[in-house]
Protein backbone atom coordinates (compact mmCIF):
# COMPACT_ATOMS: atom_id res chain seq x y z
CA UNK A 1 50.82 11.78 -17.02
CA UNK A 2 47.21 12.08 -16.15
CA UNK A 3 44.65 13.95 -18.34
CA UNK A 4 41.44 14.95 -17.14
CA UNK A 5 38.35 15.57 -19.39
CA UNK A 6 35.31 17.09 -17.74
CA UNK A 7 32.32 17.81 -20.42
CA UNK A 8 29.49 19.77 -19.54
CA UNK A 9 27.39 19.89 -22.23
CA UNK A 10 23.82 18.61 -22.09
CA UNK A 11 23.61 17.40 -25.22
CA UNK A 12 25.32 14.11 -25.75
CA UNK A 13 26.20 14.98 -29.24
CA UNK A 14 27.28 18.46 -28.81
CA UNK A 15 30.21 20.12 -30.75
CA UNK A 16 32.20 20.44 -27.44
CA UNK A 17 32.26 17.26 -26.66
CA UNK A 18 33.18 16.31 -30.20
CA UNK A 19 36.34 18.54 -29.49
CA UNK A 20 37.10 17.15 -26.26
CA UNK A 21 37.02 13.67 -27.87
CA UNK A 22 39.44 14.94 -30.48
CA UNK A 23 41.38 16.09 -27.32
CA UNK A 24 41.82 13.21 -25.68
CA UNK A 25 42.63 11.28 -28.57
CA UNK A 26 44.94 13.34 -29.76
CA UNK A 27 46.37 12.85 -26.42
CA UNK A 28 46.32 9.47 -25.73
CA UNK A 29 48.77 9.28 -28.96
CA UNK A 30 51.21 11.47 -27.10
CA UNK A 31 51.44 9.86 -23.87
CA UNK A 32 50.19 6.43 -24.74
CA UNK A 33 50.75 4.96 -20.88
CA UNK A 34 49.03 8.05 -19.82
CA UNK A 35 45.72 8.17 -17.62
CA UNK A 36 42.28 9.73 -18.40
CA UNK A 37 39.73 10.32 -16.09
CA UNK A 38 36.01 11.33 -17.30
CA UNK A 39 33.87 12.95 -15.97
CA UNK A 40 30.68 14.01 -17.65
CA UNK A 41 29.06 16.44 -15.58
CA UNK A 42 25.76 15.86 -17.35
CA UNK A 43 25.30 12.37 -15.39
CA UNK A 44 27.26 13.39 -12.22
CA UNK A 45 25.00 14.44 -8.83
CA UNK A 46 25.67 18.02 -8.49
CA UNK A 47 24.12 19.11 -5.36
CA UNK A 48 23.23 23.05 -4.88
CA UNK A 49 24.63 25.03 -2.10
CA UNK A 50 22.51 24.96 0.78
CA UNK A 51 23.22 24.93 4.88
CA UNK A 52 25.28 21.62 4.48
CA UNK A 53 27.58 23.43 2.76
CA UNK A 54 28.91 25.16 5.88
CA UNK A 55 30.77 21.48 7.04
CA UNK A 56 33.30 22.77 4.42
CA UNK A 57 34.35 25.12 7.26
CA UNK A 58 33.92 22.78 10.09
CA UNK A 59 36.06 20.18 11.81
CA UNK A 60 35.93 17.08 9.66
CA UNK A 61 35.90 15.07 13.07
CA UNK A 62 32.32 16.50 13.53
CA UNK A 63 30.70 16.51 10.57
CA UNK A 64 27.27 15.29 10.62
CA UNK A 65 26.21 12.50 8.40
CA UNK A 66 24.14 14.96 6.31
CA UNK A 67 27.18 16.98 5.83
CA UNK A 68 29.56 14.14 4.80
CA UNK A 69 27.25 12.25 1.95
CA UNK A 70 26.64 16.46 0.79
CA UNK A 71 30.58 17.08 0.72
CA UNK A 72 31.21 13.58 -0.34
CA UNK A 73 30.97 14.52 -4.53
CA UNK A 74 33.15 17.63 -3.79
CA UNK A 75 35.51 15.10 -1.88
CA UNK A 76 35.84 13.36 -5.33
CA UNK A 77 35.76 16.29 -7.84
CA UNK A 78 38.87 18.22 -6.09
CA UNK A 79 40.79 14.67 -5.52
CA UNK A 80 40.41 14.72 -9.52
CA UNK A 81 41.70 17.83 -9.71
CA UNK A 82 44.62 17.18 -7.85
CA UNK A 83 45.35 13.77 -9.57
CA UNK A 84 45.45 15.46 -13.11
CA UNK A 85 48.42 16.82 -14.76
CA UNK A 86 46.41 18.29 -17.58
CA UNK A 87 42.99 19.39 -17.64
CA UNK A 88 40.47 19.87 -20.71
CA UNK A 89 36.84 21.46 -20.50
CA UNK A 90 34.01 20.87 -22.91
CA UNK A 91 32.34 24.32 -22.02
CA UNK A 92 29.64 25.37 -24.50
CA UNK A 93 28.27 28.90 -23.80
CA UNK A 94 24.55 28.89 -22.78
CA UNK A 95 22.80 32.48 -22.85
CA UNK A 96 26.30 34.42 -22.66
CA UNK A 97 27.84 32.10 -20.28
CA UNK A 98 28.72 28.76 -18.98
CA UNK A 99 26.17 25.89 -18.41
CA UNK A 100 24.58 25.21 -15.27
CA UNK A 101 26.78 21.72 -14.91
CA UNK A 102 29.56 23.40 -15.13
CA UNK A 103 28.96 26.50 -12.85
CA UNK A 104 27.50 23.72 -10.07
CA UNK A 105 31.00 22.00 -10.64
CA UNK A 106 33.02 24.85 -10.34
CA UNK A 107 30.93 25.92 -6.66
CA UNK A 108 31.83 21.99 -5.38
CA UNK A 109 35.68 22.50 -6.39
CA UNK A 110 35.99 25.85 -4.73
CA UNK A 111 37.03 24.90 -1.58
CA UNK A 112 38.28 27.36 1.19
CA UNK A 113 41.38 24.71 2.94
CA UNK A 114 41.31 22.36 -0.20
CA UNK A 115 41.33 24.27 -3.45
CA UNK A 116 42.19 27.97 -2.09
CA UNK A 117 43.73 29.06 0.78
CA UNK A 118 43.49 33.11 2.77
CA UNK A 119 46.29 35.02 4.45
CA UNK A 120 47.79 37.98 5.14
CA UNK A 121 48.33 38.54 1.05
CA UNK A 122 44.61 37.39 0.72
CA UNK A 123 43.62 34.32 -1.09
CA UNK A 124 46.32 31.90 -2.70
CA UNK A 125 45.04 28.96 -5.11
CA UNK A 126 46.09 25.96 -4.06
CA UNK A 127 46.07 23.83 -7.84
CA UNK A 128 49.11 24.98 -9.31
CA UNK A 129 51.63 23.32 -11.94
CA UNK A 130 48.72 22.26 -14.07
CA UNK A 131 47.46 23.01 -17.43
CA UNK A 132 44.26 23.79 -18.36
CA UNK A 133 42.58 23.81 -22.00
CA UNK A 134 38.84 24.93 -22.44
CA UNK A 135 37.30 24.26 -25.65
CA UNK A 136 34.32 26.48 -26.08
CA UNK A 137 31.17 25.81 -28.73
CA UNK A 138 29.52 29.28 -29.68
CA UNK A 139 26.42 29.93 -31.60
CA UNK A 140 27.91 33.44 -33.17
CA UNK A 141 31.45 35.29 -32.79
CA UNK A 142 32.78 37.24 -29.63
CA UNK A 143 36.87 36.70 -29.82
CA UNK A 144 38.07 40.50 -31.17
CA UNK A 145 34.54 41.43 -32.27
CA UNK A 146 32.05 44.13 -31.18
CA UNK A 147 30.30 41.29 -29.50
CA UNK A 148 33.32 40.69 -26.99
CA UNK A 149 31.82 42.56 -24.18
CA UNK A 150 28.57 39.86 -24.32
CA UNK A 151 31.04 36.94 -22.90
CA UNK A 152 30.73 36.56 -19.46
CA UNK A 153 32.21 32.72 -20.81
CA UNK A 154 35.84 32.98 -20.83
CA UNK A 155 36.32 36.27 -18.39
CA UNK A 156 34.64 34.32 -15.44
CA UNK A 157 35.91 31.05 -16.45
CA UNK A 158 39.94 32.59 -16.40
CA UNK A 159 38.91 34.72 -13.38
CA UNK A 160 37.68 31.43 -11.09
CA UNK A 161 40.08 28.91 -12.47
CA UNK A 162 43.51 31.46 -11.66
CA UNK A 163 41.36 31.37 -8.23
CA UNK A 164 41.90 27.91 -7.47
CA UNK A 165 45.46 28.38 -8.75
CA UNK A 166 45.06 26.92 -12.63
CA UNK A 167 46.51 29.38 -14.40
CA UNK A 168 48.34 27.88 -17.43
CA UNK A 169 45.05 28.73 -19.42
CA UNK A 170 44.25 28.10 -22.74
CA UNK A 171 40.88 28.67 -24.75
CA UNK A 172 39.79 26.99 -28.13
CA UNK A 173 36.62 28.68 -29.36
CA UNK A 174 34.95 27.77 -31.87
CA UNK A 175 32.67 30.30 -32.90
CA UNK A 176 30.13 30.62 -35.71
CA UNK A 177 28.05 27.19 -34.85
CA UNK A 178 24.75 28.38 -35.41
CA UNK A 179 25.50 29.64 -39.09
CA UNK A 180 27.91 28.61 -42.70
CA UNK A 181 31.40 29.14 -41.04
CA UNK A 182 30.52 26.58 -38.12
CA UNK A 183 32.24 23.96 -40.00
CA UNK A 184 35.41 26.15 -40.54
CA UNK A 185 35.36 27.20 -37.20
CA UNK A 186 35.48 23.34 -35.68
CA UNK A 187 38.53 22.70 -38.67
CA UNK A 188 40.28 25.46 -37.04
CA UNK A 189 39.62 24.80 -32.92
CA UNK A 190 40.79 20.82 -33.92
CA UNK A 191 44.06 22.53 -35.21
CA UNK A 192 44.19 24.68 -32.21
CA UNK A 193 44.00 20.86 -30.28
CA UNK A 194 46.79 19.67 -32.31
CA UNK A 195 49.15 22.68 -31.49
CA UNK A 196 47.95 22.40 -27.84
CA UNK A 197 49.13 18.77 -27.31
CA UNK A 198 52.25 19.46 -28.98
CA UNK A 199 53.16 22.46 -27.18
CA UNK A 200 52.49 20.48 -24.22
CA UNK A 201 54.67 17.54 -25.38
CA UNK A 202 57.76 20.07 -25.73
CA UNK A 203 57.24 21.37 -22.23
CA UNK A 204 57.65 17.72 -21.46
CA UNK A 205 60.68 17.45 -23.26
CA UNK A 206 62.47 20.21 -21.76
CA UNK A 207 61.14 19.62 -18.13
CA UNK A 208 61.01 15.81 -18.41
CA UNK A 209 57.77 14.73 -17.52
């Protein structure tokens, strides 16, 4: 089994990466030969999108040099995507959405031949059989509040990952951080780990991993 953590905070000490910690220790006590692979978006070289980008669509025989050391990250992000049975995201919401790591991640791993694939049905994600668990760090309350139509957090996030074909989905949110119930709120996502894992370890059971 092979977990992968990606953490896209920029803050070192940030409640999402606290839970992802949690995550993969919790983990690690599950499947203790298992294999985890960080990757901390805050020190990785995300490139923007610019004209190099179009050697995505090209033969790889002629790529230019420019276009290979530009495609090169990608190269790496989606191979870790495809080595990892389980995936967890450290995805604090910034301004009513995700963090600019994490969006830049997200445009290197969406990859028309490698990561998503068209035809006559229209676009088929090419990342199946793989779960998925974001763990989300809020200032205030959205889940089943009046606030819910603010997120533009977990709506895009479940929207881009089914793209790519992850959709075995979960979200732990905790809410609240900027005021009292911000404790509470971290006490209840680290449960929400604990049933995660365990849920996971079933499905392991029954399907033999």
């Amino acid at each position: 089994m092979t977990l992968l953590r990606i953490d896209s905070s920029a803050r070192g000490s940030s409640v999402s990466r606290r839970l992802t910690s949690k995550f993969v220790e919790d983990w690690k006590q599950e499947h203790p030969s298992g294999t985890v692979i960080e990757r901390d978006l805050s020190r990785t070289r995300l490139p923007q999108i610019t004209d190099e980008w179009a050697g995505t669509y090209a033969d790889p025989a002629k790529l230019t040099p420019e276009q290979r050391e530009y495609l090169a990250i990608s190269d790496e992000l989606i191979e870790e995507l495809r080595a990892a049975d389980t995936i967890v995201i450290g995805a604090p919401m910034y301004n009513f959405t995700i963090s600019w790591p994490l969006k830049a991640w997200i445009d290197q791993v969406t990859r028309v031949g490698k990561t998503v694939a068209y035809g006559a049905q229209g676009p088929k994600g090419l990342l199946s059989g793989k779960r998925v668990v974001v763990i989300t760090a809020r200032g205030g309350a959205y889940a089943g509040t009046t606030r819910a139509t603010m997120d533009f957090q977990e709506p895009y996030l479940r929207h881009i990952l089914g793209f790519i074909g992850l959709n075995d989905v979960t979200f732990i949110n905790a809410e609240n951080q900027s005021n009292g119930q911000a404790a509470a709120s971290r006490e209840a996502a680290v449960e929400q780990i604990h049933q995660a894992i365990a849920q996971e370890s079933n499905a392991c059971v029954e399907v033999g991993c």
